[in-house]
C-alpha atoms as a PDB file:
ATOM      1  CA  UNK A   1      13.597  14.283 -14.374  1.00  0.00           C
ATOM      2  CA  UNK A   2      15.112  12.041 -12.273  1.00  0.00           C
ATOM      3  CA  UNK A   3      17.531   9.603 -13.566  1.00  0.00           C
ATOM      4  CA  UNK A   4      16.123   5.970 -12.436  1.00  0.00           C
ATOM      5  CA  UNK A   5      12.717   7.828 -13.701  1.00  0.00           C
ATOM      6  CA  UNK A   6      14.670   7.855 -17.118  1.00  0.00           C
ATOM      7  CA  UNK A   7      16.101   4.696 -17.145  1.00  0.00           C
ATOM      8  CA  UNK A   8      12.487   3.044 -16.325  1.00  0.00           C
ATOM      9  CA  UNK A   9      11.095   4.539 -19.332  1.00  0.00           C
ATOM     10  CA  UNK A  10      13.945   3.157 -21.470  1.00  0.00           C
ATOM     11  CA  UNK A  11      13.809  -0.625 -20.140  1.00  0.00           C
ATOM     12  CA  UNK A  12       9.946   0.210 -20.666  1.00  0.00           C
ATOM     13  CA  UNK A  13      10.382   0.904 -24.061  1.00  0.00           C
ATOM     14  CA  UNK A  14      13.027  -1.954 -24.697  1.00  0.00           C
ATOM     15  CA  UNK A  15      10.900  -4.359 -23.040  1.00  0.00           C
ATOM     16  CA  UNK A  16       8.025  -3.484 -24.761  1.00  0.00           C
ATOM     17  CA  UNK A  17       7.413  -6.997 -26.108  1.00  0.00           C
ATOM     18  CA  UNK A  18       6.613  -8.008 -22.729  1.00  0.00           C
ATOM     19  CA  UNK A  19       4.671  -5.573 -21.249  1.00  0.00           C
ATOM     20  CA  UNK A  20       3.403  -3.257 -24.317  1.00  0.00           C
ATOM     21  CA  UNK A  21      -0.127  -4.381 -23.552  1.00  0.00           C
ATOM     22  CA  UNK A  22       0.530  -1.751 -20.596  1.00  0.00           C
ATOM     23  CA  UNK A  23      -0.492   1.522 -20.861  1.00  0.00           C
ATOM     24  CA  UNK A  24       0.302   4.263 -17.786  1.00  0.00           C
ATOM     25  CA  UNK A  25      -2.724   5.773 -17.401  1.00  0.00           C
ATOM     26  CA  UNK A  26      -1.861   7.390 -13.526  1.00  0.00           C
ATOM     27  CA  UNK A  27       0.970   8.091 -11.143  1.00  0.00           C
ATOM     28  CA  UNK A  28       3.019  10.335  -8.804  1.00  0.00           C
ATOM     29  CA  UNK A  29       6.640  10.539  -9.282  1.00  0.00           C
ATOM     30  CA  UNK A  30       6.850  12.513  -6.441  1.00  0.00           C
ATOM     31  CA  UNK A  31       9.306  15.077  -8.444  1.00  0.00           C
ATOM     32  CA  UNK A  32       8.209  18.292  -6.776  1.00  0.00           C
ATOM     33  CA  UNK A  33       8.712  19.148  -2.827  1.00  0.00           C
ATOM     34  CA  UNK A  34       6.157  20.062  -0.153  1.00  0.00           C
ATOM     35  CA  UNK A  35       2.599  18.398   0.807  1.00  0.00           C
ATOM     36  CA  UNK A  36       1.353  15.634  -1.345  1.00  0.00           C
ATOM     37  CA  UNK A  37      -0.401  16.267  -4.374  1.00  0.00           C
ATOM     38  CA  UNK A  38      -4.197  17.332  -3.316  1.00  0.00           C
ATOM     39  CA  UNK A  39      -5.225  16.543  -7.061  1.00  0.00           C
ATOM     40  CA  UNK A  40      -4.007  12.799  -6.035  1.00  0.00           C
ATOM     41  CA  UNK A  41      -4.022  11.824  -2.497  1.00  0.00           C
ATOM     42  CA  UNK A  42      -6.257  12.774   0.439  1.00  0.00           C
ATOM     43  CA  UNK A  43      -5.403  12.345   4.221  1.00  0.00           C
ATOM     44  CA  UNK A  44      -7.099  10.057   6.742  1.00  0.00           C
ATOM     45  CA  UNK A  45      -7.619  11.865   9.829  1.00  0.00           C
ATOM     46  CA  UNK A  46      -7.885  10.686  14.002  1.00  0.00           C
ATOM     47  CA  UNK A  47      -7.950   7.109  14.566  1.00  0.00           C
ATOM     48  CA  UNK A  48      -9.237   5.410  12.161  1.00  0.00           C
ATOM     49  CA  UNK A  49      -9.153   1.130  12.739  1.00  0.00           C
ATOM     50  CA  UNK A  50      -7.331  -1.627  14.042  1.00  0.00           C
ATOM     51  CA  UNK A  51      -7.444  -0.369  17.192  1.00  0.00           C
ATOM     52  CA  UNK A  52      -3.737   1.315  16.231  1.00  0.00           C
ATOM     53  CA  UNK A  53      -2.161   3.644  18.791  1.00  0.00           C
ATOM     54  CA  UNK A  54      -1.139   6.766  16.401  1.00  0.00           C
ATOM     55  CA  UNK A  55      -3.218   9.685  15.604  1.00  0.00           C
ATOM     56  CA  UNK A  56      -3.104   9.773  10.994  1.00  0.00           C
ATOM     57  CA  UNK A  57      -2.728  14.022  10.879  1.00  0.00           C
ATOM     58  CA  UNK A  58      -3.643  16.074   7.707  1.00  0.00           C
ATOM     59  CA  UNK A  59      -1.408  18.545   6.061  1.00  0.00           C
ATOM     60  CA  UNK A  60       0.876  18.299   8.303  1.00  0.00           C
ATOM     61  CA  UNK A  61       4.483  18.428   6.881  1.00  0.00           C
ATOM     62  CA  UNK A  62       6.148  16.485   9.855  1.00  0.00           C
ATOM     63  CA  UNK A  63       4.157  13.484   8.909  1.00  0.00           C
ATOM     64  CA  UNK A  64       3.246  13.543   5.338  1.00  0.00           C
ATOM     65  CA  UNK A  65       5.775  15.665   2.951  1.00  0.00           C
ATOM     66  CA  UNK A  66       7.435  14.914  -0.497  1.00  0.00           C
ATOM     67  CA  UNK A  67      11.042  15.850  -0.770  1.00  0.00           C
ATOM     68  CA  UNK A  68      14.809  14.722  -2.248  1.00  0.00           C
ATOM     69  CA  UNK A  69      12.047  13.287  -5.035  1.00  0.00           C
ATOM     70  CA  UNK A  70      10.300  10.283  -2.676  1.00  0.00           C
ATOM     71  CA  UNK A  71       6.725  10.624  -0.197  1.00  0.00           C
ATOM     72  CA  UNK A  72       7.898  10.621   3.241  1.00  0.00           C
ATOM     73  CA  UNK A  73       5.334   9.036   5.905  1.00  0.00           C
ATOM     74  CA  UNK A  74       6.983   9.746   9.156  1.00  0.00           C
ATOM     75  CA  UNK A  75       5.997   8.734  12.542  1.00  0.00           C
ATOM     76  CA  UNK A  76       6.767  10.343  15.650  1.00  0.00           C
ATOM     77  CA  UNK A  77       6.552   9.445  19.103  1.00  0.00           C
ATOM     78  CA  UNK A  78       5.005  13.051  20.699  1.00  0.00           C
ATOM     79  CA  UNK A  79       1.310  14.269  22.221  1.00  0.00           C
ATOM     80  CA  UNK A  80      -1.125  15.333  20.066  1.00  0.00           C
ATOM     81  CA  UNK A  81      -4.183  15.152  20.401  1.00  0.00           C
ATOM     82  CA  UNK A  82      -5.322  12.652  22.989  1.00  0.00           C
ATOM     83  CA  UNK A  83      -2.213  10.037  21.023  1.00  0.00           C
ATOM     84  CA  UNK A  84       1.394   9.249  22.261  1.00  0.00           C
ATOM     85  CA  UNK A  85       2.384   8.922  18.107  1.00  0.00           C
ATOM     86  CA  UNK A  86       1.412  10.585  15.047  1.00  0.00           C
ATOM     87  CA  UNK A  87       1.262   9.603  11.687  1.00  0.00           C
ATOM     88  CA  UNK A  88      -0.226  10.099   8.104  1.00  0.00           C
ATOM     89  CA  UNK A  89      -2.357   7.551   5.955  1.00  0.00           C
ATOM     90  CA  UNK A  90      -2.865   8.764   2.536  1.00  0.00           C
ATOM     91  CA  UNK A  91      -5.191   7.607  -0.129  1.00  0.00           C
ATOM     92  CA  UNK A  92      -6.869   8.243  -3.303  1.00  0.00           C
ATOM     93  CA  UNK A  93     -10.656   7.593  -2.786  1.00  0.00           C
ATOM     94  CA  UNK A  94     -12.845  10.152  -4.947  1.00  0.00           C
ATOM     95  CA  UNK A  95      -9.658  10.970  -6.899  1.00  0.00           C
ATOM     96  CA  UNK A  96      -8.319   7.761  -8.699  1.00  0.00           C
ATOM     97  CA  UNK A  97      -9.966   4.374  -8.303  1.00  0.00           C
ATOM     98  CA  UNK A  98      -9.193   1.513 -10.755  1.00  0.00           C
ATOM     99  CA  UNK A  99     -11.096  -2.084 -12.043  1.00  0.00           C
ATOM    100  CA  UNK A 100      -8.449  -4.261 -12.749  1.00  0.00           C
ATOM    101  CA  UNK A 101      -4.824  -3.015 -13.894  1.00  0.00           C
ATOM    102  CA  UNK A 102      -0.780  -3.391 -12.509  1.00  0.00           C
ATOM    103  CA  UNK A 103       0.025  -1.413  -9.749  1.00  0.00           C
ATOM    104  CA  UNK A 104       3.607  -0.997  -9.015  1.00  0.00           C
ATOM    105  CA  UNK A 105       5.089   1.224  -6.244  1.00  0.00           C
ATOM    106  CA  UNK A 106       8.928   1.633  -5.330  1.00  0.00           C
ATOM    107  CA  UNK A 107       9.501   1.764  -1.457  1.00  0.00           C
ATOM    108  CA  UNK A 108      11.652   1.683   1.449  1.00  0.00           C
ATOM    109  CA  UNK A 109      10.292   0.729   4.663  1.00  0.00           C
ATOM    110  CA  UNK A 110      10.313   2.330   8.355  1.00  0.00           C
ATOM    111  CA  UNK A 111      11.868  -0.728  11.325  1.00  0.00           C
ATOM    112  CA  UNK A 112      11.213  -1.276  14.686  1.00  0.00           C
ATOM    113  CA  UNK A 113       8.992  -3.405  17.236  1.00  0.00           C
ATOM    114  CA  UNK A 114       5.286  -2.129  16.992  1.00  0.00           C
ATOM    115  CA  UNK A 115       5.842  -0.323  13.435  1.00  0.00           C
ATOM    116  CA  UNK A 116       3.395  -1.664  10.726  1.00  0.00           C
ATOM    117  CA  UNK A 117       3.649   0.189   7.300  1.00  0.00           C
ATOM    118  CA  UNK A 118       0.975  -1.302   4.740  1.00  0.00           C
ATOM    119  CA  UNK A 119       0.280  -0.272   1.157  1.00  0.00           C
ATOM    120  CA  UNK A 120      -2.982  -1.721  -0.009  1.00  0.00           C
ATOM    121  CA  UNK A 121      -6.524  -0.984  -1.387  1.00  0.00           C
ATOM    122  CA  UNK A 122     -10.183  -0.738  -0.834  1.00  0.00           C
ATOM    123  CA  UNK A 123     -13.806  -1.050  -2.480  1.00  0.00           C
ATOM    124  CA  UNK A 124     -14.253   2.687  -3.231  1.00  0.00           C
ATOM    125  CA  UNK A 125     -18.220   1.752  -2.684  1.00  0.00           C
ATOM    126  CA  UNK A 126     -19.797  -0.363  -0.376  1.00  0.00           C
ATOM    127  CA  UNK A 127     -21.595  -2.207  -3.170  1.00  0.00           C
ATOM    128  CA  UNK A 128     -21.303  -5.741  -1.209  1.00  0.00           C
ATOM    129  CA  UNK A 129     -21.244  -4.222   2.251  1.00  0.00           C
ATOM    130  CA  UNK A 130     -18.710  -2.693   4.486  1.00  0.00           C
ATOM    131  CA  UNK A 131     -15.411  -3.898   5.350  1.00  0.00           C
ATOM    132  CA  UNK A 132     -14.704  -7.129   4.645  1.00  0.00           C
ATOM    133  CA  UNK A 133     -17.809  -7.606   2.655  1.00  0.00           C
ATOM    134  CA  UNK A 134     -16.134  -5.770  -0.182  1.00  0.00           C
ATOM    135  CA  UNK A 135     -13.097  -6.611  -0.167  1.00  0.00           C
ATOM    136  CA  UNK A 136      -9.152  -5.444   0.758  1.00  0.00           C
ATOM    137  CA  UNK A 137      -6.442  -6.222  -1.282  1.00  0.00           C
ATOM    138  CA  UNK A 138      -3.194  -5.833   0.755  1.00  0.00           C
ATOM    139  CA  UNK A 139      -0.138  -5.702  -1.433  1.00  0.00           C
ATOM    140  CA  UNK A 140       2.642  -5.234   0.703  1.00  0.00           C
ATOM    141  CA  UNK A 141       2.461  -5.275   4.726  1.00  0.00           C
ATOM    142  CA  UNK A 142       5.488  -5.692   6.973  1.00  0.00           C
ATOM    143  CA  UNK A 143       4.859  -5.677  11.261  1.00  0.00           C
ATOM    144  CA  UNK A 144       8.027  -4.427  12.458  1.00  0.00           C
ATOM    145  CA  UNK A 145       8.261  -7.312  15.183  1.00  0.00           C
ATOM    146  CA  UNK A 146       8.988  -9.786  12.505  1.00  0.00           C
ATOM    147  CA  UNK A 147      11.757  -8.068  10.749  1.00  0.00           C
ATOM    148  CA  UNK A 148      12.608  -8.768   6.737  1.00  0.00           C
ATOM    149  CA  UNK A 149       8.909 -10.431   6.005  1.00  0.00           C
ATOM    150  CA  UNK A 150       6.605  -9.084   3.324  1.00  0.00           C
ATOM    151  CA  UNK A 151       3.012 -10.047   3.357  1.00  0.00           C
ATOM    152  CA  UNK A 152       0.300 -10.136   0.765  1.00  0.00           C
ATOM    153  CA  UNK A 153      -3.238 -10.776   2.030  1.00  0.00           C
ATOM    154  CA  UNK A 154      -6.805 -10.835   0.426  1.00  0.00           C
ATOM    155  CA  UNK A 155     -10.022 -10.121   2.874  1.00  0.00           C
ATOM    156  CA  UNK A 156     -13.570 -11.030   1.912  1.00  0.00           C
ATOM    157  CA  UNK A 157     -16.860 -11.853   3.371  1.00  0.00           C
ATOM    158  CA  UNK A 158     -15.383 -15.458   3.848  1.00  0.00           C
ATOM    159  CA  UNK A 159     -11.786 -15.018   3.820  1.00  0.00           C
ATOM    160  CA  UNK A 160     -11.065 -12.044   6.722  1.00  0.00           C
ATOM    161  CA  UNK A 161      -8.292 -11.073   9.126  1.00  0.00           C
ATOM    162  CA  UNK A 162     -11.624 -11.319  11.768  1.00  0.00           C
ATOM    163  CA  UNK A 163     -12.394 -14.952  11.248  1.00  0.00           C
ATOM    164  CA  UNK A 164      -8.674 -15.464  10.634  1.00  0.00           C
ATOM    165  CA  UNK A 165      -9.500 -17.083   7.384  1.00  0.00           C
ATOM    166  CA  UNK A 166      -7.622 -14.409   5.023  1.00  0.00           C
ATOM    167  CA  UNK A 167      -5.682 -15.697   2.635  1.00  0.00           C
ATOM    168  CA  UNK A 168      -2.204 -14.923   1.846  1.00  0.00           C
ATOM    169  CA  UNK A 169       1.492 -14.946   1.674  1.00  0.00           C
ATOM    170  CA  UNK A 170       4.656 -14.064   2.917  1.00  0.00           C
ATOM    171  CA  UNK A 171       8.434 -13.652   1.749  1.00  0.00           C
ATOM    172  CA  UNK A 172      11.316 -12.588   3.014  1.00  0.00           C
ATOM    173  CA  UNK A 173      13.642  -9.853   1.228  1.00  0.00           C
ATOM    174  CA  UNK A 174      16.830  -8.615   1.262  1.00  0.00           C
ATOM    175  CA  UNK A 175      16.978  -5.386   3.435  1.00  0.00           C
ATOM    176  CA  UNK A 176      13.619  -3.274   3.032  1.00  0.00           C
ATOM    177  CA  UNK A 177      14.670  -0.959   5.376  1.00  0.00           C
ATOM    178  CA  UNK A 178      18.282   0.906   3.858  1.00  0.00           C
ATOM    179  CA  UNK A 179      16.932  -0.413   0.392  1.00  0.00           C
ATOM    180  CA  UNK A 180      14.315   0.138  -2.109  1.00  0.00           C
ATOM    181  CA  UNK A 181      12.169  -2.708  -3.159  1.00  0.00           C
ATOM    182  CA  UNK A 182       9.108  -2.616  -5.463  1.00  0.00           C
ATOM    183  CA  UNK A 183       5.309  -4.048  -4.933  1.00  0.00           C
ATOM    184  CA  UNK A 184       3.163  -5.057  -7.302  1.00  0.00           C
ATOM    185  CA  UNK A 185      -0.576  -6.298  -7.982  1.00  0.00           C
ATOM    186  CA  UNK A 186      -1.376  -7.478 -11.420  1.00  0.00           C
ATOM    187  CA  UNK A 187      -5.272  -7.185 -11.218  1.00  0.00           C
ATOM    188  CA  UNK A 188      -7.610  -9.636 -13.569  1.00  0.00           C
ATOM    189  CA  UNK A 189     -10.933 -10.169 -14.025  1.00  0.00           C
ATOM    190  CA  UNK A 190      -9.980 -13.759 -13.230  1.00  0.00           C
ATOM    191  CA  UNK A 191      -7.069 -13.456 -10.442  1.00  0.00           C
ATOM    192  CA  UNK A 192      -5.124 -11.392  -8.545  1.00  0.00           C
ATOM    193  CA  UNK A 193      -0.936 -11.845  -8.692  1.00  0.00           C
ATOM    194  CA  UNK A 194       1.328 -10.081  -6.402  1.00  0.00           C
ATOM    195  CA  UNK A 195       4.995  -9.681  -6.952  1.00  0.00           C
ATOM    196  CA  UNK A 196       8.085  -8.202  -5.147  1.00  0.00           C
ATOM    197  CA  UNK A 197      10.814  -7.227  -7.332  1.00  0.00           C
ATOM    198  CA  UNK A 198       9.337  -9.031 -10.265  1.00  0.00           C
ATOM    199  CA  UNK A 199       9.103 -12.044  -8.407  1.00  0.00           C
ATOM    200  CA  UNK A 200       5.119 -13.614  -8.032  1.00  0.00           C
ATOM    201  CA  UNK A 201       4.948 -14.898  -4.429  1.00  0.00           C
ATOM    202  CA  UNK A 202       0.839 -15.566  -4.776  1.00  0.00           C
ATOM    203  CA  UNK A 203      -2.238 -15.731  -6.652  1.00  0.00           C
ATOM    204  CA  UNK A 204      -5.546 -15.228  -5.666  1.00  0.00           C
ATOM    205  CA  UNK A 205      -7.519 -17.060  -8.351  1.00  0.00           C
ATOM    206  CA  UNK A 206     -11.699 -16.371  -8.832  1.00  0.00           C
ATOM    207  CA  UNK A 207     -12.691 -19.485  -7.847  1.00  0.00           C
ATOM    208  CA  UNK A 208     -16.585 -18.763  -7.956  1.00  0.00           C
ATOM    209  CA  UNK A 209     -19.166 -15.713  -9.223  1.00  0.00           C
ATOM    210  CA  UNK A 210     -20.010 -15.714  -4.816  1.00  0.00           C
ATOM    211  CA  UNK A 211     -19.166 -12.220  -3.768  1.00  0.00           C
ATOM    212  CA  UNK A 212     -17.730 -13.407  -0.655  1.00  0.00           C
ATOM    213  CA  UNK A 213     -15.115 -15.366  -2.225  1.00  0.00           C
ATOM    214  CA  UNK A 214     -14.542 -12.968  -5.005  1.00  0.00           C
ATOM    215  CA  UNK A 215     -15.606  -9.256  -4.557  1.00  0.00           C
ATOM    216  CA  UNK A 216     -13.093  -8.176  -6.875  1.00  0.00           C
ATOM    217  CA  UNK A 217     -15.455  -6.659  -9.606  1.00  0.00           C
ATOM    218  CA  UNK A 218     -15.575  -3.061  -8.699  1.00  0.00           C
ATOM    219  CA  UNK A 219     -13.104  -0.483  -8.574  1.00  0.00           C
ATOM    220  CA  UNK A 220     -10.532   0.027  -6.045  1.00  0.00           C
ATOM    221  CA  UNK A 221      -8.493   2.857  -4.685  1.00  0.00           C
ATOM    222  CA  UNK A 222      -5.019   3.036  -2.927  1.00  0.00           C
ATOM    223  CA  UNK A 223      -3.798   3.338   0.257  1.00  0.00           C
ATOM    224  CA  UNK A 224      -0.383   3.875   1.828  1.00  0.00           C
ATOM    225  CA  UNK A 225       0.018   4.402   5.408  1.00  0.00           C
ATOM    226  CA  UNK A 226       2.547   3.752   8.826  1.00  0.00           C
ATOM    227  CA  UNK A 227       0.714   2.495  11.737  1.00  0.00           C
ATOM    228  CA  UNK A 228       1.751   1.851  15.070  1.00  0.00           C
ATOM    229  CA  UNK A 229       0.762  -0.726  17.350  1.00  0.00           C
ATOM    230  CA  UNK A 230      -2.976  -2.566  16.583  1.00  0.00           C
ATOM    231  CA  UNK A 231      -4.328  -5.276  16.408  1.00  0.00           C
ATOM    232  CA  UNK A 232      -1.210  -7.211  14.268  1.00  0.00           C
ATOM    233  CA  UNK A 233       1.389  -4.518  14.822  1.00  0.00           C
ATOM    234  CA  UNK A 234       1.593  -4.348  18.657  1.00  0.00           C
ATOM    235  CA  UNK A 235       1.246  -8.246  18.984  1.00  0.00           C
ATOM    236  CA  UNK A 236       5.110  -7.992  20.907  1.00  0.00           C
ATOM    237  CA  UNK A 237       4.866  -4.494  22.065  1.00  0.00           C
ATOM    238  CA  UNK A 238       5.816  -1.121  20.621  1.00  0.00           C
ATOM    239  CA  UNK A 239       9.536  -0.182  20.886  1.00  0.00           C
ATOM    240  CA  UNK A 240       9.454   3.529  21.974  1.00  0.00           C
ATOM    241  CA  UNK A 241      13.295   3.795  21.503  1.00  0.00           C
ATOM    242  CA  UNK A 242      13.017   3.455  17.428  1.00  0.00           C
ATOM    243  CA  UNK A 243      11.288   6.602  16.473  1.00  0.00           C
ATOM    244  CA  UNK A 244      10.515   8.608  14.477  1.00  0.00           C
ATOM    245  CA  UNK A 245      10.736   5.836  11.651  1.00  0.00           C
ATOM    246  CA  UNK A 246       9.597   6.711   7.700  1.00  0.00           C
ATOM    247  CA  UNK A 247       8.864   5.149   4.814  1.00  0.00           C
ATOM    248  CA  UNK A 248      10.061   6.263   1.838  1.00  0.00           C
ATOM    249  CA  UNK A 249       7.817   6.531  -1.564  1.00  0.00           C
ATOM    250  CA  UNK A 250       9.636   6.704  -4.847  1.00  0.00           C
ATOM    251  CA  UNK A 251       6.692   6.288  -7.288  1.00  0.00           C
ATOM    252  CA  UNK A 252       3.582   5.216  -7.266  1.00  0.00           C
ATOM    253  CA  UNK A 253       2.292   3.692 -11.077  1.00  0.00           C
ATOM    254  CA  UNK A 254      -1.180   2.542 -12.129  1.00  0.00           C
ATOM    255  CA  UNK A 255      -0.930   0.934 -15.723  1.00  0.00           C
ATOM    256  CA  UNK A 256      -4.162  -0.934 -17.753  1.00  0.00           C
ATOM    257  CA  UNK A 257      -4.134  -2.707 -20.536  1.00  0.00           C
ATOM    258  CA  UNK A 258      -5.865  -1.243 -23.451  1.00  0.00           C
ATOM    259  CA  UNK A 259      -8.747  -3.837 -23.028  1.00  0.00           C
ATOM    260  CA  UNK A 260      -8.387  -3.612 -19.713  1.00  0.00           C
ATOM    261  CA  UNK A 261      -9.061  -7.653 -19.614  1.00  0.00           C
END
């Protein structure tokens, strides 16, 4: 077991007054070497949205590996395919999805111009729609061209990245890049809170029962990926000099409370 694993279930125990309505009820501790785990995550594959320049590869360990006890998603600058830059975007749809919970995950981020790493989740069914219909709940983004800034964004049918009506907000951290940091959604039935490093930076309250302003009653599942370029990323160019760039995984935890209200 790995030490800070340790010492995170002994704060969690001596802090149990304050979060003891938690239970862990899914994670990766990433403390085993080689592909992800196939139980857990699944691979994206091609290009896939945003109208990003890298090709998301599956199985492949020069993109998507676990080793020294972290996920590594590493980007390259190489051919393949018909790209100029690979990738990987892994998820857990069909294998863990979640109504309402805390979902915490310890990271370190890739730099450069054009790099845009994102951890976030979707509507695991297309019960209001697709995309942005039923909704996207973005917990940490960062776009490499504005360095040190996290983001935390909501989409919806009336709050959307393509209207430019999304909602959300921003901080800037200490070092992402030689440092871990952790992200976190606290998930109600009646808002959404997002934190970094135990700090809340925004809530997304449910202001009405209208599914485009709150399609946040159906389960969700997780994404972490590393684009390059897009729509957002490639805003000021992509910086060909910087790779290959990774981001660095040290857990990923999915607690609920044992009402799960």
């Amino acid at each position: 077991m790995k030490l800070r694993t340790l010492l995170t279930a002994v704060s969690f125990v001596f802090h149990c007054c304050g979060y003891c309505q938690w239970k862990l009820i899914w994670d990766d501790e990433f403390n085993y070497n080689g592909l992800p785990d196939s139980v857990k995550w699944s691979s994206e594959v091609g290009f896939v949205r945003g109208n990003e320049s890298q090709f998301y590869t599956k199985n492949r360990i020069e993109n998507e590996r676990v080793e020294g006890g972290n996920l590594v998603i590493e980007t390259r600058k190489e051919n393949y395919q018909s790209a100029k830059y690979t990738s990987a975007s892994l998820h857990t749809r069909f294998k863990g999805d979640w109504l309402y919970g805390k979902f915490e995950m310890r990271a370190m981020l890739p730099r450069g111009r054009g790099i845009w790493p994102a951890i976030w989740m979707m509507a695991t069914n297309d019960d209001y729609g697709g995309w942005p219909n039923c909704g996207e709940i973005d917990i940490m983004e960062s776009v490499g061209f504005d360095p040190f800034m996290i983001y935390m964004t909501i989409h919806t049918g009336m709050f959307n990245g393509s209207k430019g009506t999304q909602i959300g907000s921003k901080t800037r951290i200490d070092d992402p890049y030689d440092h871990f940091h952790i992200y976190r959604l606290e998930w109600f039935p009646d808002r959404l809170d997002f934190y970094v490093d135990d700090v809340k930076y925004m809530t997304y309250p449910k202001a009405s029962d209208d599914k485009s302003i709150w399609p946040y009653d159906r389960a969700h599942y997780l994404i972490m990926n590393v684009a390059v370029g897009g729509n957002w990323g490639s805003l000021k160019g992509i910086d060909d000099s910087i790779f290959p760039q990774k981001m660095y995984v040290d857990y990923v935890r999915v607690y609920q409370k044992e009402d799960n209200k």
